[in-house]
Structure formats: C-alpha cells, structure tokens
N, C-alpha and C. Protein backbone atom coordinates (compact mmCIF):
# COMPACT_ATOMS: atom_id res chain seq x y z
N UNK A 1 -179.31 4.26 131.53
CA UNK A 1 -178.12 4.27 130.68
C UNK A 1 -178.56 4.61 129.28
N UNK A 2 -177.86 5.69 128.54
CA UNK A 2 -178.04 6.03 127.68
C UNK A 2 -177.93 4.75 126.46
N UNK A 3 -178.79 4.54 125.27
CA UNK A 3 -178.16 3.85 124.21
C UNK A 3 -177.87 4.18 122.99
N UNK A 4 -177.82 3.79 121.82
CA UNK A 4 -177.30 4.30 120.31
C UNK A 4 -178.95 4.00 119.91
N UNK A 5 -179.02 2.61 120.13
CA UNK A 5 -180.45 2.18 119.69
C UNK A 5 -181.44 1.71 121.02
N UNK A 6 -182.65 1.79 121.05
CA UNK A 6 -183.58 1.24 121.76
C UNK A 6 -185.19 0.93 121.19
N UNK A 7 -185.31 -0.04 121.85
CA UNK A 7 -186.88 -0.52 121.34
C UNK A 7 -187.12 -1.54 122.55
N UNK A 8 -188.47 -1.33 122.95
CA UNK A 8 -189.10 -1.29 124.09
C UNK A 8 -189.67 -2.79 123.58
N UNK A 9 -189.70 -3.69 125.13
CA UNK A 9 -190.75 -4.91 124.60
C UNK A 9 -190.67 -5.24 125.86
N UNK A 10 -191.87 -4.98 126.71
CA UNK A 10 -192.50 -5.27 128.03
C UNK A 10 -193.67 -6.18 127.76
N UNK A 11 -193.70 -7.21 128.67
CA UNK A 11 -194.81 -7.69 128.90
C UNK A 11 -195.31 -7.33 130.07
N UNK A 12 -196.55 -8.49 130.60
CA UNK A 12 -197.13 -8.10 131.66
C UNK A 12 -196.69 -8.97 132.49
N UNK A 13 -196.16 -8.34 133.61
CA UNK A 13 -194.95 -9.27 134.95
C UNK A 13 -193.97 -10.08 134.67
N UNK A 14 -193.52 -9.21 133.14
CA UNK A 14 -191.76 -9.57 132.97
C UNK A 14 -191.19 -8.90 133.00
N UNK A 15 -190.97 -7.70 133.62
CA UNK A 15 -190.05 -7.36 133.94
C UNK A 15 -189.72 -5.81 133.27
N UNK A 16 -188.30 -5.11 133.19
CA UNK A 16 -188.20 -4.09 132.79
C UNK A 16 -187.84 -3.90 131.03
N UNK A 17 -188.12 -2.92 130.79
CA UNK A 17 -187.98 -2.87 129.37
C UNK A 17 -186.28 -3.51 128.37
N UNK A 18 -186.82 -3.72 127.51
CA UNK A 18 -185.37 -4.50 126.81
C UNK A 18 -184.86 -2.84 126.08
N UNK A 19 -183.64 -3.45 125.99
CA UNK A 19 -182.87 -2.19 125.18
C UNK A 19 -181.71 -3.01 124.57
N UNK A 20 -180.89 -2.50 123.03
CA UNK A 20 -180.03 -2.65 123.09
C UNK A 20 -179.10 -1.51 122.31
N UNK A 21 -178.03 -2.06 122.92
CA UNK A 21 -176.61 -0.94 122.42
C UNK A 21 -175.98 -1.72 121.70
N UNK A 22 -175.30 -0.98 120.16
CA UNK A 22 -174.76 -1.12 119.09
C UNK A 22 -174.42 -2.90 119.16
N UNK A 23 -175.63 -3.63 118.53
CA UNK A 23 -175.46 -4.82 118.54
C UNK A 23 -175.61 -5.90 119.79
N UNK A 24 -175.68 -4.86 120.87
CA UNK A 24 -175.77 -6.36 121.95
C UNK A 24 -177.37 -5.98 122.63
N UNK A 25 -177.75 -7.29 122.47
CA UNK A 25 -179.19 -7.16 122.74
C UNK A 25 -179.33 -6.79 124.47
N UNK A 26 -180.36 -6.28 124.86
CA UNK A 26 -180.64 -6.19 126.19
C UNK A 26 -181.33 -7.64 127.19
N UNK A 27 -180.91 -7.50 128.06
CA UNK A 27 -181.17 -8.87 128.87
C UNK A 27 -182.74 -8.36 129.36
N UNK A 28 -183.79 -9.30 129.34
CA UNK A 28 -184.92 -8.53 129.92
C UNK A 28 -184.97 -9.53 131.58
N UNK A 29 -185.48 -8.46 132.53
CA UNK A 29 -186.02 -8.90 134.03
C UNK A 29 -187.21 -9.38 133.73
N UNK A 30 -186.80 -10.83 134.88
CA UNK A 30 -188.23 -11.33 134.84
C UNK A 30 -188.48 -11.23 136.25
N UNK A 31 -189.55 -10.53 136.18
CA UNK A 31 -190.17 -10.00 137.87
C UNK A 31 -191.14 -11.88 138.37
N UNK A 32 -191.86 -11.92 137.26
CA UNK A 32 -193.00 -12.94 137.12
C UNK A 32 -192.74 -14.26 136.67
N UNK A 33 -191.78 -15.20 136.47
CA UNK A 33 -191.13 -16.44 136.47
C UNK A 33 -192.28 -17.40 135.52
N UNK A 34 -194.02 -17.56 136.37
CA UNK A 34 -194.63 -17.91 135.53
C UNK A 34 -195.43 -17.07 134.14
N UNK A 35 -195.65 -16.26 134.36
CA UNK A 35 -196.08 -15.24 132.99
C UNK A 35 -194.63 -15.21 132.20
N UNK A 36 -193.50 -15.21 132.66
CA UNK A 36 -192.25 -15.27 131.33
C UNK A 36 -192.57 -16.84 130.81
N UNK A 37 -192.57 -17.17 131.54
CA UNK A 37 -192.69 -18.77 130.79
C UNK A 37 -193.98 -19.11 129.42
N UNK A 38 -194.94 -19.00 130.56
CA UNK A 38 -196.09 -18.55 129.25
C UNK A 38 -196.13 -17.52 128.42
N UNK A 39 -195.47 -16.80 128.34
CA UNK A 39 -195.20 -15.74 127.24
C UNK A 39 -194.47 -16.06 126.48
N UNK A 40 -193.44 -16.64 126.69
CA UNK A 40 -192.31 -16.96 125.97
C UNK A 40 -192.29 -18.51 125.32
N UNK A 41 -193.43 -19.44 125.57
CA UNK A 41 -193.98 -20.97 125.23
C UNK A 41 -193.24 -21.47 125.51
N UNK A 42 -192.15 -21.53 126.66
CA UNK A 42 -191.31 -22.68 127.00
C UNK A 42 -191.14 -23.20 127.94
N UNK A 43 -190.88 -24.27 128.43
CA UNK A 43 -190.60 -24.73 129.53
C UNK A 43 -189.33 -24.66 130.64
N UNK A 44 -189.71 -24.93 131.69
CA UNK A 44 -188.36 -24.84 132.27
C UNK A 44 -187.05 -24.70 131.88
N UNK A 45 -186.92 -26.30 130.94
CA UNK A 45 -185.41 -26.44 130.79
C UNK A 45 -185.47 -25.53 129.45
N UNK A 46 -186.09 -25.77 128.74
CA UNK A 46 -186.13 -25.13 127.59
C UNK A 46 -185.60 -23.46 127.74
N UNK A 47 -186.26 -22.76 128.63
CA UNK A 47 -185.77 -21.35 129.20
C UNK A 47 -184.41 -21.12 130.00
N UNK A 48 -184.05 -22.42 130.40
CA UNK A 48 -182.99 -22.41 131.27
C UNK A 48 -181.49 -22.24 130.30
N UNK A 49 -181.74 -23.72 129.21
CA UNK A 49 -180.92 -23.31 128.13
C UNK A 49 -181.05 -22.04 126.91
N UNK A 50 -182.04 -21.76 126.84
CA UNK A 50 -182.07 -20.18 126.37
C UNK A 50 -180.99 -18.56 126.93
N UNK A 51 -181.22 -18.83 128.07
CA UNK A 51 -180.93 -18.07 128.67
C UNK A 51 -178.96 -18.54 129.28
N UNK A 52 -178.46 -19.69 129.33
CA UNK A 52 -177.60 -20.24 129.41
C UNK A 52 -176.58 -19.55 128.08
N UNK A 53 -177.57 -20.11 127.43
CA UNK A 53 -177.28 -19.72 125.26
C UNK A 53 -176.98 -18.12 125.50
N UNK A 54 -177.39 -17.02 125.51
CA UNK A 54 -177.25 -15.75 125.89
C UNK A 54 -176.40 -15.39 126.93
N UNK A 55 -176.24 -15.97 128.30
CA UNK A 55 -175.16 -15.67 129.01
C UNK A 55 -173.95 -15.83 128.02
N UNK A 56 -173.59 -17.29 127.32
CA UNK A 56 -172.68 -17.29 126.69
C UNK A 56 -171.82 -16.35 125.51
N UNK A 57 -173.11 -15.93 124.87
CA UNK A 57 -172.81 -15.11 123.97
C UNK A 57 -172.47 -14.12 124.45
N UNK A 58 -173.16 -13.16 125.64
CA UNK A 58 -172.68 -12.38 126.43
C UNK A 58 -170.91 -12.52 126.44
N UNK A 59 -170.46 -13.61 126.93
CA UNK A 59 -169.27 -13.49 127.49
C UNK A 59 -168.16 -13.47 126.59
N UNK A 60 -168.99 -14.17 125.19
CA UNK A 60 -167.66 -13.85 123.99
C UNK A 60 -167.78 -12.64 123.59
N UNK A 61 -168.61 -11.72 123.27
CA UNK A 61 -168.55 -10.53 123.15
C UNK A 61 -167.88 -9.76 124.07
N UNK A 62 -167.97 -9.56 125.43
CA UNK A 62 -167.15 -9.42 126.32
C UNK A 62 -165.70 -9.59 126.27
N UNK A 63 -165.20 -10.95 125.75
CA UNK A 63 -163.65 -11.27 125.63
C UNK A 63 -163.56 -10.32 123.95
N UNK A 64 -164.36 -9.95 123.27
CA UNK A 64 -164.08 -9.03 122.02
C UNK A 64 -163.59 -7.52 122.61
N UNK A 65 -164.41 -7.28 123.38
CA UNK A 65 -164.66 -6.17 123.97
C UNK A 65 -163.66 -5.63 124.58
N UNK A 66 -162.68 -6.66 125.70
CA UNK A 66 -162.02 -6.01 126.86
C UNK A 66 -160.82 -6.70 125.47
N UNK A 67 -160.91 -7.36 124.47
CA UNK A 67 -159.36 -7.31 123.95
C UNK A 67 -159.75 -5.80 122.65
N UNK A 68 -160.45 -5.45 122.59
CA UNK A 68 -160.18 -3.84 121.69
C UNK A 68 -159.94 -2.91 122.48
N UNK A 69 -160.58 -2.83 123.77
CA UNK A 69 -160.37 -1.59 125.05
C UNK A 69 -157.95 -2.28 125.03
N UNK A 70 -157.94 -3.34 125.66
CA UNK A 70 -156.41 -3.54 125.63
C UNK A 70 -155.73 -2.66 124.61
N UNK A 71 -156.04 -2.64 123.05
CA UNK A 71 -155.76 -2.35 122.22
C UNK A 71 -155.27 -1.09 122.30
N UNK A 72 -156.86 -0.20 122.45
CA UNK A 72 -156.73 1.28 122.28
C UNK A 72 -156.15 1.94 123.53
N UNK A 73 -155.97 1.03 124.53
CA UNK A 73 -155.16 1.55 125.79
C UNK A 73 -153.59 1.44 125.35
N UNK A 74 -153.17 0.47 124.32
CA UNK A 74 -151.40 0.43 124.23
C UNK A 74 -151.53 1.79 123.22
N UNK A 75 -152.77 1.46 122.38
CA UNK A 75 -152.36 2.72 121.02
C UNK A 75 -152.08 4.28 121.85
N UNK A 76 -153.09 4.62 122.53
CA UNK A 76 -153.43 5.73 122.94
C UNK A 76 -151.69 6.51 123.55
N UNK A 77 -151.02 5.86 124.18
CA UNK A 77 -149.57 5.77 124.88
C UNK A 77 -148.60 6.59 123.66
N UNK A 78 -148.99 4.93 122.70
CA UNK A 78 -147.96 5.67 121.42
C UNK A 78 -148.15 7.04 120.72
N UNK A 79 -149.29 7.18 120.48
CA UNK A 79 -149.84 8.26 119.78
C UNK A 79 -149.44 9.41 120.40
N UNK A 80 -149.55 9.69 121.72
CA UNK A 80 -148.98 10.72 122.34
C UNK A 80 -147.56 11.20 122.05
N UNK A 81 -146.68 9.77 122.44
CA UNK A 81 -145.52 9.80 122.60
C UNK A 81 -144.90 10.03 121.18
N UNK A 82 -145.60 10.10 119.56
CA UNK A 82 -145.67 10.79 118.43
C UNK A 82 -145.97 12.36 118.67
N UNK A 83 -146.81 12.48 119.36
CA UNK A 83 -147.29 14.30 119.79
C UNK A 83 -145.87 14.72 119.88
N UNK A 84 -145.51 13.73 120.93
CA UNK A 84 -144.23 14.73 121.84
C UNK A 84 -143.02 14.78 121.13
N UNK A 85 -142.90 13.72 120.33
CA UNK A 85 -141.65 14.26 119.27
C UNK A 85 -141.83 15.08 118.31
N UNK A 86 -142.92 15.21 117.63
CA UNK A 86 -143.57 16.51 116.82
C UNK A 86 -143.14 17.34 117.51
N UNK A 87 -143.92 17.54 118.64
CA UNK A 87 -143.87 18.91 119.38
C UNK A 87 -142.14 19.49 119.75
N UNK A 88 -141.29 18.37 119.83
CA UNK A 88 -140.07 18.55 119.97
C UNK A 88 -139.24 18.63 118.75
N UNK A 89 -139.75 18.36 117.75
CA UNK A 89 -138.64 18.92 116.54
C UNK A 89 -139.17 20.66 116.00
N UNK A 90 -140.84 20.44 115.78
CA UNK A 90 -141.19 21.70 116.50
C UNK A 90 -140.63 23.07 116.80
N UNK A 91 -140.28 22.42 117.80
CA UNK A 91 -139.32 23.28 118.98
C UNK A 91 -137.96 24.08 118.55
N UNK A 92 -137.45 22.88 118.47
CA UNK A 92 -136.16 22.97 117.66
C UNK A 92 -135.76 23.57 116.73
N UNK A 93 -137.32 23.27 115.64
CA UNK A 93 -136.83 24.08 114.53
C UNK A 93 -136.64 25.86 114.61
N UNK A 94 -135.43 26.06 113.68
CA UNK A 94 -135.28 27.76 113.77
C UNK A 94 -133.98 28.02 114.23
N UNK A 95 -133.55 26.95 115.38
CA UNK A 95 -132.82 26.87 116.74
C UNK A 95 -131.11 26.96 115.73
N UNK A 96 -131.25 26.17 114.88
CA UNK A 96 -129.88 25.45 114.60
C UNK A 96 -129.15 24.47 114.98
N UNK A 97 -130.10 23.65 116.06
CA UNK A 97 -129.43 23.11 117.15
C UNK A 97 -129.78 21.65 116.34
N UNK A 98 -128.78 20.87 116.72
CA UNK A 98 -129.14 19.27 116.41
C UNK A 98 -129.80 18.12 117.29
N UNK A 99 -131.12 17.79 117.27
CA UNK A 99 -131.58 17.14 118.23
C UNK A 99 -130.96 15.38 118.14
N UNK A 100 -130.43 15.08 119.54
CA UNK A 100 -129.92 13.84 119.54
C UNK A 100 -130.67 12.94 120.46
N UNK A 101 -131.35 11.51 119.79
CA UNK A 101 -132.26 10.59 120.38
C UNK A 101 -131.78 9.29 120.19
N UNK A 102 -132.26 8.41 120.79
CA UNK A 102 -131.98 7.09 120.68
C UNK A 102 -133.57 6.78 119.95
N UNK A 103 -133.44 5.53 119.16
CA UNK A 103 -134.85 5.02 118.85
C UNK A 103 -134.58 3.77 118.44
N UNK A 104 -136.11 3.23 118.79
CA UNK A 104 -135.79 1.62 118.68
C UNK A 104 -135.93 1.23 117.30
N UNK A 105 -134.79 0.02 116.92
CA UNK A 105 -134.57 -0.53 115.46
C UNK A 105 -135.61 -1.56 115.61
N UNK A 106 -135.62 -2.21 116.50
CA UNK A 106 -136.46 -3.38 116.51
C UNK A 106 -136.52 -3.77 117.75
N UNK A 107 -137.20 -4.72 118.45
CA UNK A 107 -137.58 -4.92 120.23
C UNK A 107 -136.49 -5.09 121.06
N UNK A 108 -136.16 -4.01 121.47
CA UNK A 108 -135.17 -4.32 122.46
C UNK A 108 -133.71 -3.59 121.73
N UNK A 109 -133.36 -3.17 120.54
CA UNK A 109 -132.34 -2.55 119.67
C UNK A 109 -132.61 -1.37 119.42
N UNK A 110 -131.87 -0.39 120.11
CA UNK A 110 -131.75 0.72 119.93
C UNK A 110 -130.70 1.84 119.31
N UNK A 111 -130.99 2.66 118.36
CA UNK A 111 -129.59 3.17 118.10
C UNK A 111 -129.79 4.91 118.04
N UNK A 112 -128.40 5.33 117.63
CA UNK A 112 -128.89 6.82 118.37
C UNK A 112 -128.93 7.64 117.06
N UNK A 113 -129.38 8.60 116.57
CA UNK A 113 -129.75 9.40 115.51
C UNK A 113 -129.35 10.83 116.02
N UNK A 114 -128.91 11.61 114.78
CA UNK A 114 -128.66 12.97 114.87
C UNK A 114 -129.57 13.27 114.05
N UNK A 115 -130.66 14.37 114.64
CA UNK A 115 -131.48 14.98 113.98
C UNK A 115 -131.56 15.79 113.51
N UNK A 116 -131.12 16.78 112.23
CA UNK A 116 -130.64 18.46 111.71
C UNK A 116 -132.35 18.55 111.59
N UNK A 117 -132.48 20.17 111.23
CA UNK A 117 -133.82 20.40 111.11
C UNK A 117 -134.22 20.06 110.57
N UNK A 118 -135.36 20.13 110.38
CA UNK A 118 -136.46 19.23 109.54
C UNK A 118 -137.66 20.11 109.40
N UNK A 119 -138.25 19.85 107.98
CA UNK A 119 -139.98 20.08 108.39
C UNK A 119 -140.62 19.38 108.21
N UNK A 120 -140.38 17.97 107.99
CA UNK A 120 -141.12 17.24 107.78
C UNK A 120 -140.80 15.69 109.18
N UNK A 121 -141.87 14.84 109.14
CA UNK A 121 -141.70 13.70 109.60
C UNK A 121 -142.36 12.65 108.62
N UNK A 122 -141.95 11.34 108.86
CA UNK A 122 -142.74 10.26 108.03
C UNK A 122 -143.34 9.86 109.23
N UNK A 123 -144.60 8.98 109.06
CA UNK A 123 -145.54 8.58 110.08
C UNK A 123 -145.98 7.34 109.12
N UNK A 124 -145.75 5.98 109.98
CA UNK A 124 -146.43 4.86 109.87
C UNK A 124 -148.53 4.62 109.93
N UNK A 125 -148.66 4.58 108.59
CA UNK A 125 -149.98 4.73 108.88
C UNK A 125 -150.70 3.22 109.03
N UNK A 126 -150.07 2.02 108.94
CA UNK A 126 -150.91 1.09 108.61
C UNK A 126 -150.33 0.44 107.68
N UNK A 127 -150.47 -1.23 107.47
CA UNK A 127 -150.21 -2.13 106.27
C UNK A 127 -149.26 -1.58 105.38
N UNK A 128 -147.99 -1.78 106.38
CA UNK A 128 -146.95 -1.16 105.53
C UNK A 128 -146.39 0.07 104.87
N UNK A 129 -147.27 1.12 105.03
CA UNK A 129 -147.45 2.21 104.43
C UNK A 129 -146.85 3.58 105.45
N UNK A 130 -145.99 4.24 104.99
CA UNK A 130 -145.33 5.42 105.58
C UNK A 130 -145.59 6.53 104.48
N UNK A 131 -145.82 7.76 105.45
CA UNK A 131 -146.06 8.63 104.43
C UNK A 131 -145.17 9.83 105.20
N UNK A 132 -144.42 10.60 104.29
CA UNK A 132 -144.30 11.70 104.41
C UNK A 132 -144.86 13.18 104.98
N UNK A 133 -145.03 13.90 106.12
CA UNK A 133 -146.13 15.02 106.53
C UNK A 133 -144.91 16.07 107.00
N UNK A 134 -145.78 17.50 107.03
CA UNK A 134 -145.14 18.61 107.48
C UNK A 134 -145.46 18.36 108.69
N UNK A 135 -144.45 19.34 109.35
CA UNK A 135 -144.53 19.11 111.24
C UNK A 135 -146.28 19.38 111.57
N UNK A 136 -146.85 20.35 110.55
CA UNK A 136 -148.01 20.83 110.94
C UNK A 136 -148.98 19.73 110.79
N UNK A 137 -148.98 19.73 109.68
CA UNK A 137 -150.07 18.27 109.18
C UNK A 137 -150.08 16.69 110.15
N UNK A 138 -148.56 16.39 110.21
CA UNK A 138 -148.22 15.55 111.10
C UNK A 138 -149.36 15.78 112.88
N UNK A 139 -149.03 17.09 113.30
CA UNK A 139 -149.59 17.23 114.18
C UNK A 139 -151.25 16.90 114.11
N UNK A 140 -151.88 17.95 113.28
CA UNK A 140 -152.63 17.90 112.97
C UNK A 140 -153.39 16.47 113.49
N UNK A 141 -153.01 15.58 111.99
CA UNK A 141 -153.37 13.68 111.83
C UNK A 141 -153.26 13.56 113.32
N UNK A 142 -151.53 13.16 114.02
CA UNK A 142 -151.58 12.62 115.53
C UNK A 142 -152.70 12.90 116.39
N UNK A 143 -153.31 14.34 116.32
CA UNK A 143 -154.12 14.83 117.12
C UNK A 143 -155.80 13.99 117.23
N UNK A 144 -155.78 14.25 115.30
CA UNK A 144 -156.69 13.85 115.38
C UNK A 144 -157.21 12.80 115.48
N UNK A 145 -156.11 11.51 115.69
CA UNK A 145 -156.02 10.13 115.71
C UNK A 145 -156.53 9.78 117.18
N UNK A 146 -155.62 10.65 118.03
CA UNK A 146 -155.25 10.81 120.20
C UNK A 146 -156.63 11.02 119.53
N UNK A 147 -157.27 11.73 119.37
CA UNK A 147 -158.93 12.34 119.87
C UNK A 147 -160.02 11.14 119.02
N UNK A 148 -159.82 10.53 118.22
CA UNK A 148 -160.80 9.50 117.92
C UNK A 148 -160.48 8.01 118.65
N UNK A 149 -158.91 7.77 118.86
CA UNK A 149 -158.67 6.71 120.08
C UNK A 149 -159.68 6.87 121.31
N UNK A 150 -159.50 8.24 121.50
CA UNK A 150 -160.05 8.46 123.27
C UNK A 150 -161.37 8.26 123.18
N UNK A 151 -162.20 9.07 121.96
CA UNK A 151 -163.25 8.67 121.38
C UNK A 151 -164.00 7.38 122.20
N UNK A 152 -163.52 6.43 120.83
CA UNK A 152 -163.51 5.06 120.85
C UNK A 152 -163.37 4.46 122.89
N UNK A 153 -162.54 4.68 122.89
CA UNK A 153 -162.30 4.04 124.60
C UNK A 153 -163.50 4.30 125.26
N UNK A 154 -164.24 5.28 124.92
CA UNK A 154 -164.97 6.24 126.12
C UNK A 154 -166.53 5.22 125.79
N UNK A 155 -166.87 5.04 124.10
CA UNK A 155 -167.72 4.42 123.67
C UNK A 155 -167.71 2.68 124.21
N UNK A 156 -166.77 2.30 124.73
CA UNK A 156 -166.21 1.16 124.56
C UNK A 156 -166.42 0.54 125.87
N UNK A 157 -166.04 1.56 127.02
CA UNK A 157 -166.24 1.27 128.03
C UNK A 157 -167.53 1.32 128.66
N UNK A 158 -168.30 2.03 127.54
CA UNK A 158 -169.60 2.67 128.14
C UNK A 158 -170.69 0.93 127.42
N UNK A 159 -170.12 0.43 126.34
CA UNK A 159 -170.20 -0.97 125.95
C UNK A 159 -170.44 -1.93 126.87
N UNK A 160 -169.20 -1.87 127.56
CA UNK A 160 -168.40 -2.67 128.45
C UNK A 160 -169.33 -2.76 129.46
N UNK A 161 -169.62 -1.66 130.02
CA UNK A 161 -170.68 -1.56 131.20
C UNK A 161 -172.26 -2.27 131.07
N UNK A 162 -172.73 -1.91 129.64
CA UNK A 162 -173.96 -2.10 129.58
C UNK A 162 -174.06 -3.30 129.45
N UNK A 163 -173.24 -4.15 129.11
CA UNK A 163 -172.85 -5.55 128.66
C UNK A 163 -172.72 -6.06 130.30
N UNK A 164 -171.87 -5.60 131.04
CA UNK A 164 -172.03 -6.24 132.07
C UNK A 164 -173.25 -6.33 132.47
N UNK A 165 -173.77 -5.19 132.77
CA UNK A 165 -175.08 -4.66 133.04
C UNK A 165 -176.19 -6.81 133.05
N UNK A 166 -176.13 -6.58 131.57
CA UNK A 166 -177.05 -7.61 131.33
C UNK A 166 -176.70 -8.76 131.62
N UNK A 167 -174.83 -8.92 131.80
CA UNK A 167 -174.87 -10.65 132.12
C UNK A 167 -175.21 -10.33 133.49
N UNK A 168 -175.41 -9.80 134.48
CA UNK A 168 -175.79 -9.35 135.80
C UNK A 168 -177.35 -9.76 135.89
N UNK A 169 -178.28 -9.38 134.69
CA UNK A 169 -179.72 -9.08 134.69
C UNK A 169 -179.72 -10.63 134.31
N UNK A 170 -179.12 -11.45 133.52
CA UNK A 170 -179.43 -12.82 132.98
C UNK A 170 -178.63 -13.46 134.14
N UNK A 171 -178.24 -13.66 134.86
CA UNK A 171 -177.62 -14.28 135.84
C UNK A 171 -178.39 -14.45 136.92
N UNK A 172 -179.25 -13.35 137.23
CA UNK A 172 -180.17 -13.25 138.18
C UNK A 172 -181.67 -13.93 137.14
N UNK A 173 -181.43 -13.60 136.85
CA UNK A 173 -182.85 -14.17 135.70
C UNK A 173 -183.18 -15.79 135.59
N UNK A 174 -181.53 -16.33 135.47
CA UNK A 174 -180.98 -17.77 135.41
C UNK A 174 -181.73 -18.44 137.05
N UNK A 175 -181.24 -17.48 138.42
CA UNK A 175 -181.23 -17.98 139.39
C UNK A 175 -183.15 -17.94 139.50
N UNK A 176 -183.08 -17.09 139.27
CA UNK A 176 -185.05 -16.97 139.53
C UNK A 176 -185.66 -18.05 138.86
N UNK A 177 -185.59 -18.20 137.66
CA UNK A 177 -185.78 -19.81 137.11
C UNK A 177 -186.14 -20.87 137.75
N UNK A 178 -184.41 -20.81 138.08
CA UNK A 178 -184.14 -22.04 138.62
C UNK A 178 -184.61 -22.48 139.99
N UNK A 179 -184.57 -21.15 140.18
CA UNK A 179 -185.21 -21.41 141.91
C UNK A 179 -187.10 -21.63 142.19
N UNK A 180 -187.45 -20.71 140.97
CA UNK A 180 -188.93 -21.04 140.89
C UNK A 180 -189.44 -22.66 140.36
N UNK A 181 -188.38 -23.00 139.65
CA UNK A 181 -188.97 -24.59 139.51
C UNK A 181 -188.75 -25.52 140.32
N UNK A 182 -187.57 -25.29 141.18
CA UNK A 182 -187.54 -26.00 142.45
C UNK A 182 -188.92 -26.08 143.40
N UNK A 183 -189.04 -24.73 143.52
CA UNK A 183 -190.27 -24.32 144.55
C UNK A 183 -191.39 -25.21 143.77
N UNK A 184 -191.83 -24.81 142.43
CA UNK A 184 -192.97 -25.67 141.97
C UNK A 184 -193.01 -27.15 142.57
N UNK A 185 -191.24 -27.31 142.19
CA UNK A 185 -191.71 -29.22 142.55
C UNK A 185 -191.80 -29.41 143.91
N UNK A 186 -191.49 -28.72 144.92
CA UNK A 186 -191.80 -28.60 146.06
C UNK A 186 -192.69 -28.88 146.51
N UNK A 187 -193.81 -27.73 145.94
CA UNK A 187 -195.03 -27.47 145.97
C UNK A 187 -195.87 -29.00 145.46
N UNK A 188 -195.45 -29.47 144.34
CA UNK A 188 -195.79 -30.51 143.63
C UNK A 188 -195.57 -32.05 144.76
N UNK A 189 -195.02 -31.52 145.39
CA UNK A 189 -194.13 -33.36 146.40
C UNK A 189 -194.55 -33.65 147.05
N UNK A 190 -195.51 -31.86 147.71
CA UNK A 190 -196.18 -31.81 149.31
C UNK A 190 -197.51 -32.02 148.53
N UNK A 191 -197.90 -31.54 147.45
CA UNK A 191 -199.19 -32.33 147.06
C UNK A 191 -199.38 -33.69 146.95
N UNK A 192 -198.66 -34.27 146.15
CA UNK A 192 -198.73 -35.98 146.15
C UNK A 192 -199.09 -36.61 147.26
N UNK A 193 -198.57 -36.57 148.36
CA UNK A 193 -198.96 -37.55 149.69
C UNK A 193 -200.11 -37.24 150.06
N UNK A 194 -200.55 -35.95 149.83
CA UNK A 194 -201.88 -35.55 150.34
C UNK A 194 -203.36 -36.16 149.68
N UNK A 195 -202.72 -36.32 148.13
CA UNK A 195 -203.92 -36.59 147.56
C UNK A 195 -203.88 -38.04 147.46
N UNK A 196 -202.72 -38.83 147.89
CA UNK A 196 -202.99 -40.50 148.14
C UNK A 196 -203.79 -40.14 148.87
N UNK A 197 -203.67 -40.08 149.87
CA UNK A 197 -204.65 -40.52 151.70
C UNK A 197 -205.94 -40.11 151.14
C-alpha cells in the first residue's frame, strides 16, 4: 500500500516494517513474541496494555474518519445537483423562455420561483457568506469543488483502509501476546512438579 510518509523500523523477529500514512502510525507484526518483548523492555501486561492503548486510538480515529467520508458523501450529491442547475439556466439562456422550479425555503418548505434569464447565480460559500458568480465562473468553482470533494473521498478511503489494515495487524498482535504468555505459563506449571520430585 502506497503511503504519503514512510520510515522503516524492523527489528530482528518482529516482524514487518512500520509505516505510516498522514498521521496514523503503522501497527508493526510481531512474528517473534519473545524478541518483541525484549526489544521493546516490557513485560507481558505492560505490552498487552500498550497495544490495547493503540487499538483504541485506532478506533477513535476511525469514528473521525468514517464521520468525514459521511460528510463528503452528502456534499458530493449537492454539488452536482448545483452543476445541474447551472447547466440548466445555461441552457436556457438566449431561449427567452422562463424557467419554472420549486426550491426548498427551509426542511421540508418548498415554494415555486419563476426564473427570467439570468447570467448570473449566487452560491453559498460557507459561514454565512453568498456571493454573486457568472454562469461561467459559477461553473467553473462547482466543478472545481465536485473534483476536490472526489479528491478528498478517494484519499480518505484509501485512509480508511490502511487504518483498518493495522487495527487487523494489532489485533492479531494482541492475540499472539496473549496466547504466548499463556503457553509460557504452561510451560512454567509442567516445570514446577517436575522439579519438586
């Protein structure tokens, strides 16, 4: 998987290289359970909540993540549906003809408008602010808005993935842990009786 940023930090029988993308660190594999431990100076639990600590963070970034993708999925809709009335007064113009629409006053209130030609539209840009544009310019902005939305989504999802990616790699990382210290004490339980006798 491609990243924005990367920097390499392998040890010896931990696993695959770390990477991270725009801010979220990479989860590293631990192939070797005891060399991560001694590499890393910690103990069991100590690694267990480490890595607990990082799943978590994982997952609020994640709830950041899939609520901006929500976002640019409602924007992306509208923005178009701005194209298409551009493109339809547009149209019109030259015609003589009066374009007749309904549009919403407020959620759910709609009223109907007679449209004479025009060359201009106003466009809501943000914090209150409407500005005045020619049909051209208008287009123009919409366009170039649709094409940095889609942008964004494409970067976002590709986020989205790599992020999963790692709570996947720390999840499995979590279970190897956990399962290797079991085995130790295992190992540790069947020794004891042996070395009474």
């Amino acid at each position: 998987m491609a990243s924005s940023s990367s920097t390499s930090g392998s040890g010896s029988g931990s696993g695959s290289a770390l990477t991270e993308r725009r801010g979220i660190p990479g989860a590293q594999f631990v192939e070797d359970v005891q060399t991560y431990l001694t590499q890393s100076g910690l103990d069991v639990g100590s690694a267990l909540a480490f890595l607990q600590e990082r799943l978590q963070q994982y997952k609020v970034v994640e709830m950041k993540l899939l609520a901006q993708q929500r976002d640019l999925q409602a924007k992306i809709p509208d923005i178009e549906k701005c194209l298409d009335v551009v493109a339809t007064l547009q149209a019109k113009k030259g015609t003589g003809e009066e374009l007749i629409t309904d549009f919403e006053v407020s959620e759910g209130i709609y009223s109907r408008a007679r449209i004479e030609e025009t060359d201009s539209v106003c466009l809501w840009l943000g914090a209150n602010v409407m500005l005045e544009y020619s049909l051209e310019e208008a287009t123009g902005l919409l366009q170039k808005n649709l094409d940095n939305a889609r942008a964004s989504l494409e970067v976002l999802i590709a986020d989205l993935q790599f992020l999963r990616d790692q709570v996947t790699i720390t999840q499995v990382t979590i279970a190897r842990v956990y399962n290797w210290d079991v085995h130790q004490r295992r190992i540790q339980q069947a020794a004891a009786p042996t070395a009474q006798e």
